[in-house]
C-alpha atoms as a PDB file:
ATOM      1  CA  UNK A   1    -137.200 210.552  64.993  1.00  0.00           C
ATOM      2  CA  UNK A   2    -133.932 212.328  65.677  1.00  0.00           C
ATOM      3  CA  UNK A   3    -130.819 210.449  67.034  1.00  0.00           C
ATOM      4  CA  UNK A   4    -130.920 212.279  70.626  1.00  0.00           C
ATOM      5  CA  UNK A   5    -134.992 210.788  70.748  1.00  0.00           C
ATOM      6  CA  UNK A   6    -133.589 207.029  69.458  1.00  0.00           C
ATOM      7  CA  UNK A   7    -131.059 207.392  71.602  1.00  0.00           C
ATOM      8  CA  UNK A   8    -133.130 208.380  74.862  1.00  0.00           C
ATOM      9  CA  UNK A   9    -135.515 205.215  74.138  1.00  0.00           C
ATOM     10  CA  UNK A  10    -132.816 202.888  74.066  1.00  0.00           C
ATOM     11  CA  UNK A  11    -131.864 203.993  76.890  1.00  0.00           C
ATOM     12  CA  UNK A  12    -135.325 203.914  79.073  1.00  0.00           C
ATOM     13  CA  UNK A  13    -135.898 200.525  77.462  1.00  0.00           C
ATOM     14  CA  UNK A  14    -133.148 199.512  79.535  1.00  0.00           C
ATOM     15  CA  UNK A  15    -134.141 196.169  81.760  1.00  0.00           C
ATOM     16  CA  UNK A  16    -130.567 195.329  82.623  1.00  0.00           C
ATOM     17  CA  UNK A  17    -127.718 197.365  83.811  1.00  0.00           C
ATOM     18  CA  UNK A  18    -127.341 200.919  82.939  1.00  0.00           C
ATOM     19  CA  UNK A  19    -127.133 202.678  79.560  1.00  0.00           C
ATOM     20  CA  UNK A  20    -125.563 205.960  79.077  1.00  0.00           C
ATOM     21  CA  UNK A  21    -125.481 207.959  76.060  1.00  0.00           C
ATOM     22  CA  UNK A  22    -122.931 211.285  75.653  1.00  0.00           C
ATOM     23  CA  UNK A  23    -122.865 213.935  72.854  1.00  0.00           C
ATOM     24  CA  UNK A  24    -119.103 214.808  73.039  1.00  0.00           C
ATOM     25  CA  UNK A  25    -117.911 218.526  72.554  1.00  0.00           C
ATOM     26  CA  UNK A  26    -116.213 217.795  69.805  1.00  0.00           C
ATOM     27  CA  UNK A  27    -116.690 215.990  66.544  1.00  0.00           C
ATOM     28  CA  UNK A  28    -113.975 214.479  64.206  1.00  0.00           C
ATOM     29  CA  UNK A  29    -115.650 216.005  61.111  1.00  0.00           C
ATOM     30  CA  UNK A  30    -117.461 219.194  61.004  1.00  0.00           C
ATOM     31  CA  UNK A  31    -120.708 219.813  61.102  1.00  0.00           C
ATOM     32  CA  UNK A  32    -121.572 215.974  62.627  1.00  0.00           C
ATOM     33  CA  UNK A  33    -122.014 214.987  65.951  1.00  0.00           C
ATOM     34  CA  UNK A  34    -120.327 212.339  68.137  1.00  0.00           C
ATOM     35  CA  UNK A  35    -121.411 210.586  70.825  1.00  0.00           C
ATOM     36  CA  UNK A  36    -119.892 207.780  73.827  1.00  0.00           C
ATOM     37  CA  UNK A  37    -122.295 204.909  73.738  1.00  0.00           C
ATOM     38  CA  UNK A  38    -121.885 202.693  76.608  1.00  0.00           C
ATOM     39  CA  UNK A  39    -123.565 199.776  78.629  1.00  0.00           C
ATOM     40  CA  UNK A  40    -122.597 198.637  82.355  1.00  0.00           C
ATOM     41  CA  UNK A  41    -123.677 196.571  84.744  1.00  0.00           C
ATOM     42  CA  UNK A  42    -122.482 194.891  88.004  1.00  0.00           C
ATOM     43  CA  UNK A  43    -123.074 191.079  87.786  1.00  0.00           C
ATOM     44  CA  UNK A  44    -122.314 188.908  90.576  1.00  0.00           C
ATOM     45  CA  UNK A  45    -122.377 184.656  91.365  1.00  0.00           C
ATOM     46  CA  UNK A  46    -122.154 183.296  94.927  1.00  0.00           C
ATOM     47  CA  UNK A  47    -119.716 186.526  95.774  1.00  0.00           C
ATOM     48  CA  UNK A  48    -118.224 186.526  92.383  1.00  0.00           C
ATOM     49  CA  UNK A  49    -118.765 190.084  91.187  1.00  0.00           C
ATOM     50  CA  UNK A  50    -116.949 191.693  88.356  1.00  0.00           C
ATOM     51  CA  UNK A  51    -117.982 195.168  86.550  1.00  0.00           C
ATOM     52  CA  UNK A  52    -118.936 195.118  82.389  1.00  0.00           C
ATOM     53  CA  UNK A  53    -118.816 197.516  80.561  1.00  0.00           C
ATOM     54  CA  UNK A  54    -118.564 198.014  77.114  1.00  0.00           C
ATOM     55  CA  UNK A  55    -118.291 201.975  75.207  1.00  0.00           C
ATOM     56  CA  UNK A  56    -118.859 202.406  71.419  1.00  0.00           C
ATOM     57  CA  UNK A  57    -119.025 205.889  69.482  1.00  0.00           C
ATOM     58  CA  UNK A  58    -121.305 206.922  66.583  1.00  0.00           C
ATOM     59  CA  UNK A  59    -120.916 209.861  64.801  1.00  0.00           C
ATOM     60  CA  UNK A  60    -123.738 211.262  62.726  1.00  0.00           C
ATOM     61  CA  UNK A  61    -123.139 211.400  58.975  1.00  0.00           C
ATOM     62  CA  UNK A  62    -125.883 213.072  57.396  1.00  0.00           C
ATOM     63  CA  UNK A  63    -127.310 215.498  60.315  1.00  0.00           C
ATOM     64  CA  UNK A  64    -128.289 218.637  58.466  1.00  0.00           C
ATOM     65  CA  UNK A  65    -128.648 217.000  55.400  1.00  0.00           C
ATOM     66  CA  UNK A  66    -131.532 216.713  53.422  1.00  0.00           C
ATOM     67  CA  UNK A  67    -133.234 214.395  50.615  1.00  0.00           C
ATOM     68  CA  UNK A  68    -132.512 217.249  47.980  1.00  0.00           C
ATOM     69  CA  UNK A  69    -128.896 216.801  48.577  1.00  0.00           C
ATOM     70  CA  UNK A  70    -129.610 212.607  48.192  1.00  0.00           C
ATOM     71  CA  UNK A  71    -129.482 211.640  51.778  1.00  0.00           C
ATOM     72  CA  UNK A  72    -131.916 210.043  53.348  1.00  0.00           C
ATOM     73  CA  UNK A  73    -132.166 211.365  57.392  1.00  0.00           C
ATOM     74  CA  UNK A  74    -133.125 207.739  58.163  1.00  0.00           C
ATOM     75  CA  UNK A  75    -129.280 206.317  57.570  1.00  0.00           C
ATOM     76  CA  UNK A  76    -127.768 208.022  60.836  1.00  0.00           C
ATOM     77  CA  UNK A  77    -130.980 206.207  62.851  1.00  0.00           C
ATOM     78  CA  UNK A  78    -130.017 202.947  61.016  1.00  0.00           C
ATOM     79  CA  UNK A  79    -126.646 203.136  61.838  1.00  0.00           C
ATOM     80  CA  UNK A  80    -127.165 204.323  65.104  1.00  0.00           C
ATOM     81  CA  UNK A  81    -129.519 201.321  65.867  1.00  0.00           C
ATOM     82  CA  UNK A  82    -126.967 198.912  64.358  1.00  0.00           C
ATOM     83  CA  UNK A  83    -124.093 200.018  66.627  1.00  0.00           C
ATOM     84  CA  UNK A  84    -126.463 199.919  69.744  1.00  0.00           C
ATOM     85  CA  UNK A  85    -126.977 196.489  68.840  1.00  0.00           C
ATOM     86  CA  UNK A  86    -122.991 195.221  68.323  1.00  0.00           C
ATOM     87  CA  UNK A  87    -122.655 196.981  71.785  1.00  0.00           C
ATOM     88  CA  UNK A  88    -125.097 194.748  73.121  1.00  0.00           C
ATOM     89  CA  UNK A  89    -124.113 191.846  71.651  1.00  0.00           C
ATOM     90  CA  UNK A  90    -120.486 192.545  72.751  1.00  0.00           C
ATOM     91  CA  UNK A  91    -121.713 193.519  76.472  1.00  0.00           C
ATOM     92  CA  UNK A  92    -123.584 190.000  76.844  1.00  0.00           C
ATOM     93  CA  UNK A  93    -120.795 188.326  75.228  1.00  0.00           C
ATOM     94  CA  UNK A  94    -118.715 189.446  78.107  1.00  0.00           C
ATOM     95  CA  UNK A  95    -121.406 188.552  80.755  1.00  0.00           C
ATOM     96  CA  UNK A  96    -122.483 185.291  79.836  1.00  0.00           C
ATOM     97  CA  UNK A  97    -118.886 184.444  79.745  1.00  0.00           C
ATOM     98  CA  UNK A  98    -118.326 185.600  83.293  1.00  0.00           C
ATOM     99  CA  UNK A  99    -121.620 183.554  83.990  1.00  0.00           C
ATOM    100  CA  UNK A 100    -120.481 180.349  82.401  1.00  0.00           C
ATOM    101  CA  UNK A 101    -117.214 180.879  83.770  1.00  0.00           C
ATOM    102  CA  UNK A 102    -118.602 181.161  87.822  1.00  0.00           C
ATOM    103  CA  UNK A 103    -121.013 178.262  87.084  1.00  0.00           C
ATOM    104  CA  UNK A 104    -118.256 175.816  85.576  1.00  0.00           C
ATOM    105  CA  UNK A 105    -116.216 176.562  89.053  1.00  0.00           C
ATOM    106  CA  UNK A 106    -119.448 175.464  90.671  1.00  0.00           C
ATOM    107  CA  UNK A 107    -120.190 172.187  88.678  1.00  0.00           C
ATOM    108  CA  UNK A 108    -116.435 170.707  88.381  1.00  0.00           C
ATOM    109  CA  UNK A 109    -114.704 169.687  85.475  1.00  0.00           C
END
């Protein structure tokens, strides 16, 4: 699986809010490719609303590469998959917070 095909399933898995994915012109090593993760969604509580959104980057390490050079394809996926998941960790961080938050106001002290 190539990181543009990981990438595109992550996003159409989506069930919440909207995932983007960007391969960026430009790369801050040659010969790898970057790309502007992010994760948004509009959340609102009796009128409350407030906007989250949360942006990471990858950059590929090993595209090109092969085994006979000793790299194994499979690390960019891995990586890939584990920043997708701090992303989402961070991005529900930041909404059950806000959810917690508007329900608190709701119950009292």
């Amino acid at each position: 699986m190539t990181i543009e095909e990981l990438l595109n399933n992550w996003k159409r898995e989506s069930r919440f809010g909207e995932r983007h994915f960007n391969k960026l012109n430009y790369s801050l090593v040659e010969g790898q490719s970057l790309y502007l993760l992010s994760y948004k969604a509009e959340v609102s509580v009796d009128g409350a609303k407030k906007t989250i959104e949360k942006n990471k980057f990858f950059q590929t390490r090993v595209q090109g590469l092969t085994e006979k050079e000793g790299i194994n394809p499979n690390d960019d996926q891995y990586v890939c998959q584990q920043i997708l998941n701090q992303l989402e960790t961070e991005f529900f961080k930041d909404y059950n917070n806000f959810i917690d938050g508007e329900a608190r106001k709701k119950t009292g002290p």
